[in-house]
Each structure stands twice: as C-alpha cells, then as structure tokens.
N, C-alpha and C. Protein backbone atom coordinates (compact mmCIF):
# COMPACT_ATOMS: atom_id res chain seq x y z
N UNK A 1 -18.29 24.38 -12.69
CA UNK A 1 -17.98 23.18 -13.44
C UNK A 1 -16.69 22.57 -12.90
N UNK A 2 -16.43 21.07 -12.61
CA UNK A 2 -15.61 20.60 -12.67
C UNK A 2 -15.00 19.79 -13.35
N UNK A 3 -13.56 20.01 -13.72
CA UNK A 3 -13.06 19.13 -14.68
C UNK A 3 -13.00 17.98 -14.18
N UNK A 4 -13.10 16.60 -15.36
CA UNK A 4 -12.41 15.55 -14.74
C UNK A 4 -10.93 15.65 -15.26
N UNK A 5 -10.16 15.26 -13.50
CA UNK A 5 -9.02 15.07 -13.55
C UNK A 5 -8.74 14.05 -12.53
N UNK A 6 -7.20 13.79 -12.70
CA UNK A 6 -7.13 12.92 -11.65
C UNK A 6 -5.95 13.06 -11.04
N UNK A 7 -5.65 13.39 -9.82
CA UNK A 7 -4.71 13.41 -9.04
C UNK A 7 -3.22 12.35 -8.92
N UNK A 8 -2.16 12.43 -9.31
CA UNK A 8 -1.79 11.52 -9.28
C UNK A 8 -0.47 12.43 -8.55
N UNK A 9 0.60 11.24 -8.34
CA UNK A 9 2.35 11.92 -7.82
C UNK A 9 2.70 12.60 -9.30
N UNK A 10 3.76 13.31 -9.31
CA UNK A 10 4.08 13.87 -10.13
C UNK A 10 5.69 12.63 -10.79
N UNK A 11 5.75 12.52 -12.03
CA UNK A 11 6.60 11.96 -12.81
C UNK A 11 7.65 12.59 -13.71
N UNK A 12 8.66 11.71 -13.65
CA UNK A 12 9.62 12.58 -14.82
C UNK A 12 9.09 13.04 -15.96
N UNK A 13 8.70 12.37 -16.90
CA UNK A 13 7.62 13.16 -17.93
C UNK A 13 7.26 13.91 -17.68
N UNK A 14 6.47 14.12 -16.57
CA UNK A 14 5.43 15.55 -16.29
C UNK A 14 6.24 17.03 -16.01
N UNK A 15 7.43 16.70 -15.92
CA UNK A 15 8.19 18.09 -15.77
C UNK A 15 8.22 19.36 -16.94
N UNK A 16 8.31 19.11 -17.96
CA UNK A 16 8.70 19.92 -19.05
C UNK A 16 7.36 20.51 -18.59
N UNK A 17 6.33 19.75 -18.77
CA UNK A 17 4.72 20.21 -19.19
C UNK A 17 4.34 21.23 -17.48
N UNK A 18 5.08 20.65 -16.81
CA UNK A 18 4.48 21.90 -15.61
C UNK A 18 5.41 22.97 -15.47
N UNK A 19 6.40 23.18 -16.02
CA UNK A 19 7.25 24.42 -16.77
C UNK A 19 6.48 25.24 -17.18
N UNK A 20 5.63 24.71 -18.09
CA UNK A 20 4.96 24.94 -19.13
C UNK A 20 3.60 25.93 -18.50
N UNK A 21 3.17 25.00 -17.89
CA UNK A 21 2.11 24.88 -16.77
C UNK A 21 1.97 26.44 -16.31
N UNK A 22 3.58 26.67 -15.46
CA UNK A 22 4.42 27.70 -14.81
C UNK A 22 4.14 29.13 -15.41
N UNK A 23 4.86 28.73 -16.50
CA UNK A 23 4.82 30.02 -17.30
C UNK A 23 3.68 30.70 -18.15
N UNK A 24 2.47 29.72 -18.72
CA UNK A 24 1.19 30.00 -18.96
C UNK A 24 0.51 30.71 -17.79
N UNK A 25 0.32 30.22 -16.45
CA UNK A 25 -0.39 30.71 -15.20
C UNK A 25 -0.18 32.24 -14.94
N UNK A 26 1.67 32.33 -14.81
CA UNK A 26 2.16 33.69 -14.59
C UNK A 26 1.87 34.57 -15.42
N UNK A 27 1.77 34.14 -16.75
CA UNK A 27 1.29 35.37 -17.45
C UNK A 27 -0.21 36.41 -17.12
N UNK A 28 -0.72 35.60 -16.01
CA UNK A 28 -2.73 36.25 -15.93
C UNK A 28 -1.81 37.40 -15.12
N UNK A 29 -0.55 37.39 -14.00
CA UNK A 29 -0.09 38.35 -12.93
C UNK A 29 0.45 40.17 -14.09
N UNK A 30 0.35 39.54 -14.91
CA UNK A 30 0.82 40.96 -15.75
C UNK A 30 -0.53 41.86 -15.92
N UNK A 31 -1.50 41.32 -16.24
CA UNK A 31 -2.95 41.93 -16.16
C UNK A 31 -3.09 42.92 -14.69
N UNK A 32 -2.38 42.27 -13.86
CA UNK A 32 -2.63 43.21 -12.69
C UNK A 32 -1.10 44.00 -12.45
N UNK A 33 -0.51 44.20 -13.44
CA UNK A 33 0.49 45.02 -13.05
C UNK A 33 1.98 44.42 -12.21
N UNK A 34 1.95 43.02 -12.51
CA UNK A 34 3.15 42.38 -11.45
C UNK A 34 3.74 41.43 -12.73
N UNK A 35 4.59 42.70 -13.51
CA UNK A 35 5.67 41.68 -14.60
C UNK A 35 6.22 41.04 -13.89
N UNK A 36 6.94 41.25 -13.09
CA UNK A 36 8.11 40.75 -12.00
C UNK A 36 7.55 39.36 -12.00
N UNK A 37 6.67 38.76 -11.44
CA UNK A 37 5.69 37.85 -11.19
C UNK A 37 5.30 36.58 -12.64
N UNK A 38 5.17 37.73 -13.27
CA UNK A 38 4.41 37.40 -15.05
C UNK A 38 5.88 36.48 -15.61
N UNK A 39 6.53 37.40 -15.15
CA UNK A 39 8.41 36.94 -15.70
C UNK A 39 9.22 35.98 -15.22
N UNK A 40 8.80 35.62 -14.11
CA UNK A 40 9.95 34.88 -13.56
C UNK A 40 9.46 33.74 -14.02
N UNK A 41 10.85 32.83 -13.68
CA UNK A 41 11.20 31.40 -14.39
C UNK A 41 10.41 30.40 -13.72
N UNK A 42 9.90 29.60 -14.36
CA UNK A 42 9.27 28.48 -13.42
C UNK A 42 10.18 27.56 -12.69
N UNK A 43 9.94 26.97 -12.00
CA UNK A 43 11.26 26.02 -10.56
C UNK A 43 11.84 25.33 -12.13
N UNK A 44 13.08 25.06 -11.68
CA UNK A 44 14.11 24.63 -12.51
C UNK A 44 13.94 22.70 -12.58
N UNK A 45 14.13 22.24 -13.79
CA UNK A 45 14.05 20.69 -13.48
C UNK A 45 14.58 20.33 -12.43
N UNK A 46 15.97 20.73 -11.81
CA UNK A 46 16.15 20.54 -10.27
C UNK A 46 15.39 20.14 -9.15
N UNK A 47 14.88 21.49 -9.15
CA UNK A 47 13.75 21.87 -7.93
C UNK A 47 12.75 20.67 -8.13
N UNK A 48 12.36 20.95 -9.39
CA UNK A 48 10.59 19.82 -9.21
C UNK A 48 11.13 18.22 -9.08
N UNK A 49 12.44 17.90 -9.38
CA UNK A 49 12.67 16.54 -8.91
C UNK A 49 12.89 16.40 -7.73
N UNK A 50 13.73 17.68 -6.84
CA UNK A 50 13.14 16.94 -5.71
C UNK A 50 12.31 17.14 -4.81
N UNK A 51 11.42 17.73 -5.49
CA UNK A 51 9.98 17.39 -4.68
C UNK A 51 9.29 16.53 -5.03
N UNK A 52 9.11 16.08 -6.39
CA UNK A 52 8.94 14.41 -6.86
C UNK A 52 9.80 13.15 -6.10
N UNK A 53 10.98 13.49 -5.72
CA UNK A 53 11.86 12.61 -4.83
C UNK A 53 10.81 12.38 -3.67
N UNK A 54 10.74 13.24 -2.98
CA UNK A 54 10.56 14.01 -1.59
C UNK A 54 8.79 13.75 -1.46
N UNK A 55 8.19 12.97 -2.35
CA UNK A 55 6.97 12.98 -2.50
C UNK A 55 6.04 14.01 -2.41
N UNK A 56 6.46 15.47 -2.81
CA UNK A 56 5.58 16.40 -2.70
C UNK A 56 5.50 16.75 -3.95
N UNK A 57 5.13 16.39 -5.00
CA UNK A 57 4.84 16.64 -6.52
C UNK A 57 3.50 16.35 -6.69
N UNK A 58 2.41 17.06 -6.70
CA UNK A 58 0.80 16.30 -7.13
C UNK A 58 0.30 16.71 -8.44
N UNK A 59 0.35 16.49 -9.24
CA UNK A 59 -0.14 16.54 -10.65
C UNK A 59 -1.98 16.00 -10.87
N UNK A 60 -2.24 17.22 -11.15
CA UNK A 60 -4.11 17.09 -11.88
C UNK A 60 -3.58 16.35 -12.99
N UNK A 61 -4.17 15.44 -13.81
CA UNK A 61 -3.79 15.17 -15.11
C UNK A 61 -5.46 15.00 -15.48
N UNK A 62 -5.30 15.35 -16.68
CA UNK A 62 -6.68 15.16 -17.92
C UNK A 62 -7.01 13.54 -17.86
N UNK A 63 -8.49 13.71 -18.24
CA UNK A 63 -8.66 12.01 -18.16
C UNK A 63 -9.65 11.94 -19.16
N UNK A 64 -8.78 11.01 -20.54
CA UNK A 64 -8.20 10.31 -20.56
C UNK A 64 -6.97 10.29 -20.82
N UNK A 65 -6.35 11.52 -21.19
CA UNK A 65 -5.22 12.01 -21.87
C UNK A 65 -3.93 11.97 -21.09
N UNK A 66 -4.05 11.89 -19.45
CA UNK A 66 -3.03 12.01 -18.24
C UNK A 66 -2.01 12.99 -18.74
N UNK A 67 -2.53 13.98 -19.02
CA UNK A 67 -1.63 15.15 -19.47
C UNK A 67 -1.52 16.11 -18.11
N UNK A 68 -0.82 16.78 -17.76
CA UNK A 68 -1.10 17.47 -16.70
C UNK A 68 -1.37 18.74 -16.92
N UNK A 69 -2.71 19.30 -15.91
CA UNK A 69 -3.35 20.71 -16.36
C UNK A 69 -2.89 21.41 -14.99
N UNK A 70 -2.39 21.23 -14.25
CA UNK A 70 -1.95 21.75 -12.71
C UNK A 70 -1.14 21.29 -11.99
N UNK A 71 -0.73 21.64 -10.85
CA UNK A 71 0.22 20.30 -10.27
C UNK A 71 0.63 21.95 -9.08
N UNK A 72 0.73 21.08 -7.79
CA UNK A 72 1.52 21.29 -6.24
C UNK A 72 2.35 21.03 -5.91
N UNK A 73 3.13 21.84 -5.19
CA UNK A 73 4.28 21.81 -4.60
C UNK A 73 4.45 21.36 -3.11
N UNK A 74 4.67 20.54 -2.69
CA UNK A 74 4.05 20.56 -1.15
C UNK A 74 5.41 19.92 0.00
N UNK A 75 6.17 20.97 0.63
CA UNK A 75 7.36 19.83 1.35
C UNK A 75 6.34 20.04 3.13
N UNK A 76 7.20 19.51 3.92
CA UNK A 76 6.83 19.74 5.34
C UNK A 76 7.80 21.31 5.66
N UNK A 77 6.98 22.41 6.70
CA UNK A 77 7.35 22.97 7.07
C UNK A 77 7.40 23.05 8.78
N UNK A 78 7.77 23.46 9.84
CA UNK A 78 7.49 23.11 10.84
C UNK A 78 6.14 22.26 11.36
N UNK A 79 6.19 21.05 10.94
CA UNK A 79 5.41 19.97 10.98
C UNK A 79 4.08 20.12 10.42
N UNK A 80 3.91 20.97 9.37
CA UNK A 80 3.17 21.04 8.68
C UNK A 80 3.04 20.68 6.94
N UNK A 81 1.99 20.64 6.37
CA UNK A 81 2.47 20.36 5.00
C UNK A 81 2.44 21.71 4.68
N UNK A 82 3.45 22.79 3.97
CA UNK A 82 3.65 23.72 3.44
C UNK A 82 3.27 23.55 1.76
N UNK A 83 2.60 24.28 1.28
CA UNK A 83 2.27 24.32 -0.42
C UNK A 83 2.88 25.52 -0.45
N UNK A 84 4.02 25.39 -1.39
CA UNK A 84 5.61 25.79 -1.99
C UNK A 84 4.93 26.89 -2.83
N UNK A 85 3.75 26.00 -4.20
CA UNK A 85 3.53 26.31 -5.57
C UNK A 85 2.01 25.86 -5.54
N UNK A 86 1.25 26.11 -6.33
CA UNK A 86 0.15 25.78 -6.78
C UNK A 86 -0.17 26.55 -8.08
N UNK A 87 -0.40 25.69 -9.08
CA UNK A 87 -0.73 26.64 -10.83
C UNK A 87 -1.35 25.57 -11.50
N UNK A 88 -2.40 26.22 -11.83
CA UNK A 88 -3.38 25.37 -12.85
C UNK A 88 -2.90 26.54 -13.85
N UNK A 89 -2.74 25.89 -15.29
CA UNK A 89 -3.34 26.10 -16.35
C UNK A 89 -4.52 27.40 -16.87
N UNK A 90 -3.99 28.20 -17.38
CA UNK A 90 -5.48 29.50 -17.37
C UNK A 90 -6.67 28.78 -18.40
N UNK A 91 -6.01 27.80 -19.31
CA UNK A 91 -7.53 27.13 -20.40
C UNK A 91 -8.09 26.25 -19.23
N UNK A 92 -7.50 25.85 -18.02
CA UNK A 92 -8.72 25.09 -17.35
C UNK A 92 -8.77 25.53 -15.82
N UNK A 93 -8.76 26.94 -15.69
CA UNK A 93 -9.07 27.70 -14.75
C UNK A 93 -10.47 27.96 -14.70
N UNK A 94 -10.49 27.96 -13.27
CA UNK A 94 -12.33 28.05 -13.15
C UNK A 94 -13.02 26.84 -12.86
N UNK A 95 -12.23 25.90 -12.98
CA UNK A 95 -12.99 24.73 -13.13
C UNK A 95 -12.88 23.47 -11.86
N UNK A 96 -12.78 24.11 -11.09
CA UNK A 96 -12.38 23.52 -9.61
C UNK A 96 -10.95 22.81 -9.44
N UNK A 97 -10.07 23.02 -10.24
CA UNK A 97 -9.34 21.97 -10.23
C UNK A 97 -7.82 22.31 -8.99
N UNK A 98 -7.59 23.88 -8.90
CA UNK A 98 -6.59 24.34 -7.83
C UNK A 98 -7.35 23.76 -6.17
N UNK A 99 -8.94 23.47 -5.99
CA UNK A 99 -9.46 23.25 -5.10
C UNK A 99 -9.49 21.79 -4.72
N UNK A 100 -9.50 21.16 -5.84
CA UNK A 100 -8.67 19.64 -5.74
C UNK A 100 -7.99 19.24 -5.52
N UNK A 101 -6.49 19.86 -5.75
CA UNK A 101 -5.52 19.97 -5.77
C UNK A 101 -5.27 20.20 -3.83
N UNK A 102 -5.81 21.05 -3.63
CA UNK A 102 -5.69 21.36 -2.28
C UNK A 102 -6.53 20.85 -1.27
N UNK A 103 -7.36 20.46 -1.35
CA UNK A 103 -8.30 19.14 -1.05
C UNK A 103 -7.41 17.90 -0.84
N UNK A 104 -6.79 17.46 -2.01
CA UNK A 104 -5.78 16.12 -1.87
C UNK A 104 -4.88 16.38 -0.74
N UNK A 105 -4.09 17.45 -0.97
CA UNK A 105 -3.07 17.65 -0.40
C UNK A 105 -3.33 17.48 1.05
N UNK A 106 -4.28 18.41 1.39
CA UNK A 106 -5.35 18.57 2.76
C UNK A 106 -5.24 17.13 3.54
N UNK A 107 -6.16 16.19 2.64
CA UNK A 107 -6.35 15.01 3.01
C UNK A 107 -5.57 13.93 2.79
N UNK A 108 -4.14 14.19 2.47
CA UNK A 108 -3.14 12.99 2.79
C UNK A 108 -2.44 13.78 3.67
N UNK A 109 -2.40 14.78 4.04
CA UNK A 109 -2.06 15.46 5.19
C UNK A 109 -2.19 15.29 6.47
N UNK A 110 -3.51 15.16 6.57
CA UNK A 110 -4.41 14.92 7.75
C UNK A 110 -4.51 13.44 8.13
N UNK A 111 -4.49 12.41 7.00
CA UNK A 111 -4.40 10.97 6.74
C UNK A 111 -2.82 10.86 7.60
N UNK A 112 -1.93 11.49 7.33
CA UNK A 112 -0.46 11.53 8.04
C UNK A 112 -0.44 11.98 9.31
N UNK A 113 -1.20 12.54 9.88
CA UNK A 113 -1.17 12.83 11.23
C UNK A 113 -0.54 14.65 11.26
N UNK A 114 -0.47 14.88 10.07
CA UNK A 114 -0.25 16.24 9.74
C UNK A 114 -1.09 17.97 10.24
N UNK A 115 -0.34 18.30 11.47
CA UNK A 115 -1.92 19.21 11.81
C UNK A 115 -2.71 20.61 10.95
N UNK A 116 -1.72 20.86 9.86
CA UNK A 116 -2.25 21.78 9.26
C UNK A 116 -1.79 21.88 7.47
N UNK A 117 -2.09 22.63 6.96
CA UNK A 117 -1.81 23.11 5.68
C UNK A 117 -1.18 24.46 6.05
N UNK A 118 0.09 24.90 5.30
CA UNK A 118 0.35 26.46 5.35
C UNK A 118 0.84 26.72 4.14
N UNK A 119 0.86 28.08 3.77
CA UNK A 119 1.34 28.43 2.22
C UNK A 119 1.30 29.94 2.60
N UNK A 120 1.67 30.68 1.50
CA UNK A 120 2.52 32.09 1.89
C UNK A 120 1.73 32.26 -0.10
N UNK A 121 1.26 33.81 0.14
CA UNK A 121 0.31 34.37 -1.07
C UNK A 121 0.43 36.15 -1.14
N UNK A 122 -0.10 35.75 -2.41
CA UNK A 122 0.04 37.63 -2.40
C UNK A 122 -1.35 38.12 -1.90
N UNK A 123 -2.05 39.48 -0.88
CA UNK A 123 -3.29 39.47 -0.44
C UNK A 123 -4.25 39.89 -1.26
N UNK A 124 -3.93 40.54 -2.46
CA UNK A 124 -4.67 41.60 -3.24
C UNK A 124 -4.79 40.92 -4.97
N UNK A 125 -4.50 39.78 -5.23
CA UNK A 125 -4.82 38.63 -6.51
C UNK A 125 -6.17 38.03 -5.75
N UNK A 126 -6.99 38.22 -6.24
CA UNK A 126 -8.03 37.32 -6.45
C UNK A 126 -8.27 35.88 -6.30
N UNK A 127 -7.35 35.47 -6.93
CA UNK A 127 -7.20 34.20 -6.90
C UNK A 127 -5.80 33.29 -5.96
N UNK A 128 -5.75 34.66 -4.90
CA UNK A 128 -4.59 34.00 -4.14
C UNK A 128 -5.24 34.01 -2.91
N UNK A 129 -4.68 34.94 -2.05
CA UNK A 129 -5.44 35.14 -0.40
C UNK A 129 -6.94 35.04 -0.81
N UNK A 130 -7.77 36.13 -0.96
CA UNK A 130 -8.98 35.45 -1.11
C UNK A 130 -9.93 34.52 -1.48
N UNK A 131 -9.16 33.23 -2.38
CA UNK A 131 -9.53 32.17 -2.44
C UNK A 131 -9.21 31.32 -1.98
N UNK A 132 -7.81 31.37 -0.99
CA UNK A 132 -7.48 30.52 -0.43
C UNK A 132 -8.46 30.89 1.19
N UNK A 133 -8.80 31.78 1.69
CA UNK A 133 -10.10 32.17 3.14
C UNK A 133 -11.13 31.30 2.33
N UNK A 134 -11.75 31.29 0.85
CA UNK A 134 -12.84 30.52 0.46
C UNK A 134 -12.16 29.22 1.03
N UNK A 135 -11.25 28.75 1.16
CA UNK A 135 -11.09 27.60 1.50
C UNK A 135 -10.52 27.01 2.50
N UNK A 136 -11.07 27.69 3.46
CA UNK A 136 -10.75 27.89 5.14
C UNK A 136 -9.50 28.09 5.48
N UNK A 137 -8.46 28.85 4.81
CA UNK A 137 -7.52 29.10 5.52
C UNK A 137 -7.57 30.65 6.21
N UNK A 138 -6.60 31.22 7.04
CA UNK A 138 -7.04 31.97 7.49
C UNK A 138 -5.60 33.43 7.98
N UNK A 139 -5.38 34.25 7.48
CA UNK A 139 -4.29 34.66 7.63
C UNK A 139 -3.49 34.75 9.21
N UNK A 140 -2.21 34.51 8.60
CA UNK A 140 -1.70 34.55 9.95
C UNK A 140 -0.92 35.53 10.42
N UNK A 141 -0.92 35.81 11.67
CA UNK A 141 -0.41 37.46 12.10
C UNK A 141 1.25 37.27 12.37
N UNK A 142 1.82 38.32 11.99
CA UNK A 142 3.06 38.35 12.27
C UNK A 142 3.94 37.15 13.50
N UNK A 143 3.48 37.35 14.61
CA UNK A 143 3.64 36.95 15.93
C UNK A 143 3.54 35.36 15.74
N UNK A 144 2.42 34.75 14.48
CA UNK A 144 2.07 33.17 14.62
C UNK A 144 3.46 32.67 13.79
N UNK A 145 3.76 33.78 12.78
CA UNK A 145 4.73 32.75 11.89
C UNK A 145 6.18 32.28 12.87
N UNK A 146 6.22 30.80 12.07
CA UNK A 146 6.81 29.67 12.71
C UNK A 146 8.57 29.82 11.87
N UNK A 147 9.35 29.69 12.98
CA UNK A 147 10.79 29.80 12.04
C UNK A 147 10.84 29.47 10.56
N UNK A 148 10.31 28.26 9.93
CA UNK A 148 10.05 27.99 8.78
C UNK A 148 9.49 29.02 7.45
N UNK A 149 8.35 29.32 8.28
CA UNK A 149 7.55 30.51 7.39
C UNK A 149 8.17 31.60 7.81
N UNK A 150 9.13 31.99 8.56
CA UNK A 150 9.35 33.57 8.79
C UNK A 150 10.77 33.26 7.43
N UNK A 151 11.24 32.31 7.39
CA UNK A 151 12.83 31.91 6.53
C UNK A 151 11.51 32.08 4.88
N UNK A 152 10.84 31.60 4.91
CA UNK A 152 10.02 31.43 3.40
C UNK A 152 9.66 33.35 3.05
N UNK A 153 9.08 33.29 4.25
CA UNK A 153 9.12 35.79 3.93
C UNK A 153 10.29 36.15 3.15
N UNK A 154 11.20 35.34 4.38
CA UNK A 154 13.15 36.62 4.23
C UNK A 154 12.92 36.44 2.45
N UNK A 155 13.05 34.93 2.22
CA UNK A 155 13.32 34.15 0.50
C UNK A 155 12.76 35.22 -0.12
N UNK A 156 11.38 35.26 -0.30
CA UNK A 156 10.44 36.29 -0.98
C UNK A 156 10.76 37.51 -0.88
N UNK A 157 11.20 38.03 -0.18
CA UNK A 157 11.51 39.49 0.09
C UNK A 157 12.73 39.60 -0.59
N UNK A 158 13.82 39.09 -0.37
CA UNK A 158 15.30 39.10 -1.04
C UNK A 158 14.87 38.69 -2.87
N UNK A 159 13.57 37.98 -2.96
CA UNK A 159 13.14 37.78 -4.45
C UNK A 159 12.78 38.93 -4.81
N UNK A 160 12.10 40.12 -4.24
CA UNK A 160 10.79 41.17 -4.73
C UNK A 160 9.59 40.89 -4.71
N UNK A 161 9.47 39.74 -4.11
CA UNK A 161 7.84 39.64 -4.25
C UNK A 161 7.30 40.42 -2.76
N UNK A 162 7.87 41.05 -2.04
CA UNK A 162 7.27 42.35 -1.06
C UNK A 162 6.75 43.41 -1.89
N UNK A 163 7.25 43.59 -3.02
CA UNK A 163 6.20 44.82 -4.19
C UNK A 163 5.09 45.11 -3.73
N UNK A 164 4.19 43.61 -3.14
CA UNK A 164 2.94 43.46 -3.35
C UNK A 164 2.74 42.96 -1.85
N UNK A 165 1.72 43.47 -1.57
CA UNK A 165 1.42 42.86 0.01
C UNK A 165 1.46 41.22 -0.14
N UNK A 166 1.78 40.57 0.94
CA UNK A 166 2.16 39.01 1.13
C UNK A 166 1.70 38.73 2.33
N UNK A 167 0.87 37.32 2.75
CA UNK A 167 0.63 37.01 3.92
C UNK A 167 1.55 35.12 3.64
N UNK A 168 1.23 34.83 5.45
CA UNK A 168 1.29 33.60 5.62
C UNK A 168 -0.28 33.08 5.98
N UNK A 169 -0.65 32.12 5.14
CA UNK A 169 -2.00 31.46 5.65
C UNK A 169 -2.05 30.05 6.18
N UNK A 170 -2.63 30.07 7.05
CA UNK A 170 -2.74 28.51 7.82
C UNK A 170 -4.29 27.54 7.41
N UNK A 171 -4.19 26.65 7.52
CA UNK A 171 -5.56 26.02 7.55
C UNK A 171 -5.45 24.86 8.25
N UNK A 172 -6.25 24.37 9.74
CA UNK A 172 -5.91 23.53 10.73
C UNK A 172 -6.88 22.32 9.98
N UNK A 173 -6.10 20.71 10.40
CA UNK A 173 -6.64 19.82 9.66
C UNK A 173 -7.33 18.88 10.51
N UNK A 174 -7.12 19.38 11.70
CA UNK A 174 -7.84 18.95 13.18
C UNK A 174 -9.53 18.70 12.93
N UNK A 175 -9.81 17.23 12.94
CA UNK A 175 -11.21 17.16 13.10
C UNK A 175 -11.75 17.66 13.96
N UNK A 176 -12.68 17.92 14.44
CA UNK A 176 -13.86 18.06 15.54
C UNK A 176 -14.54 17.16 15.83
C-alpha cells in the first residue's frame, strides 16, 4: 500500500513535528536491542535548519492535512547527494513512503547532474542495509569510501553507533 503523500522542502513549522517524527521511529531500534539508538536525541532545531537553509530538508506530508509523516536529510558529500537521516513515522510505516522519499531525492539528484546517492546504515536492521540493496544500493568496501564518508564512520564511531555492524552504501544515478 501506498500512502498518499506529498513531497515537499522542509519548513519552519515542520521542525517540532520531525523531532517528533525522530523520536517515534527510534523507539522500533529498542525491539532489537540498540537503546543507545532508541535514546538518542533527534538533530537539534539547529541542525534541521540548516539543512532546510542548505536545501536538503524533504518532508512526506499527509494529503490533505500537509502534516509531515517522514522527512530526509540530504547535504552533498564528495559530489554526491549524501542522505544524513531518513525516518518515517512507525503509524505509517510499510507504506512506501521511506521509498519515496528516496526516489525524490534520487531524482533531483540525478536532475542536478549528481552521480550518485550515498548514506551510511546499520547492516543487521531490516529496515536499514537490507532495504536500502531492495533499492539498488549496494555496499561499499572499505577501500571505495571517499574522504567524506570515511569523516561520517570516524563521527559514528566516536558516537557508538560501531556497537552494531555499519556499512557505507552507494547507489549510481548514471543512466544507461
């Protein structure tokens, strides 16, 4: 099933509610044993303005309600679009809407002359590395990561999120 939603930039309003967003999502990571994960704070009003500045804020919103049920994080990383964050909502999980989300992103990416998508995941969530291969990305080996993504590891590692196995995944936006 897919929800209708609709993609839009992300807005000052929409901040509190993807806090919100934040901290609903993290809670599914305690089910598998990663409080650490379940606990931590969602990006600070700081952070999400300036990636709303920076035009990397994408907000799913409900339609008709333009409430937001998800929303991306997306800056450039070595000339790529890097996705920071990605969290839907667990009441409208399931419902294609993180695949939208990354779909958009994909395709104003590629619309930019952008050659890939990259993002950094835990391998053993369900709904992280292995749904992101459902959606052609493809892990990347030690040796590929790019100064950018090797600085995004150190971050994570000095956070604790090494607890848990972590990859870097790529997805090339190169037509054929």
């Amino acid at each position: 099933m897919t929800a209708t939603v609709r993609i839009r930039s992300g807005r000052e309003k929409d901040l509190r509610d993807l806090q919100h967003i934040e901290r609903a999502a993290g809670r599914c990571f305690r089910d598998l044993g990663m409080d650490l994960v379940a606990d931590d704070a969602p990006p600070a009003l700081a952070v999400l303005r300036r990636f709303r500045r920076g035009g990397g804020l994408w907000v799913a919103a409900g339609v008709p309600d333009d409430r937001p049920v998800a929303y991306a994080l997306v800056e450039p990383v070595d000339g790529n679009a890097h996705i920071e964050q990605i969290s839907v909502h667990p009441d409208h999980a399931r419902q294609r809407i993180g695949r939208a989300l990354i779909e958009y992103v994909a395709e104003r990416a590629r619309a930019s002359g952008v050659p890939a998508v990259t993002l950094s995941t835990f391998t053993r969530v369900p709904w992280n590395a292995p749904y992101y291969e459902r959606l052609g990305f493809r892990t990347l080996a030690q040796q590929e990561l790019t100064p950018g993504l090797l600085r995004i590891r150190e971050q994570e590692a000095l956070a604790g999120l090494d607890r848990w196995p972590r990859v870097c995944m790529h997805r090339s936006l190169a037509t054929h």
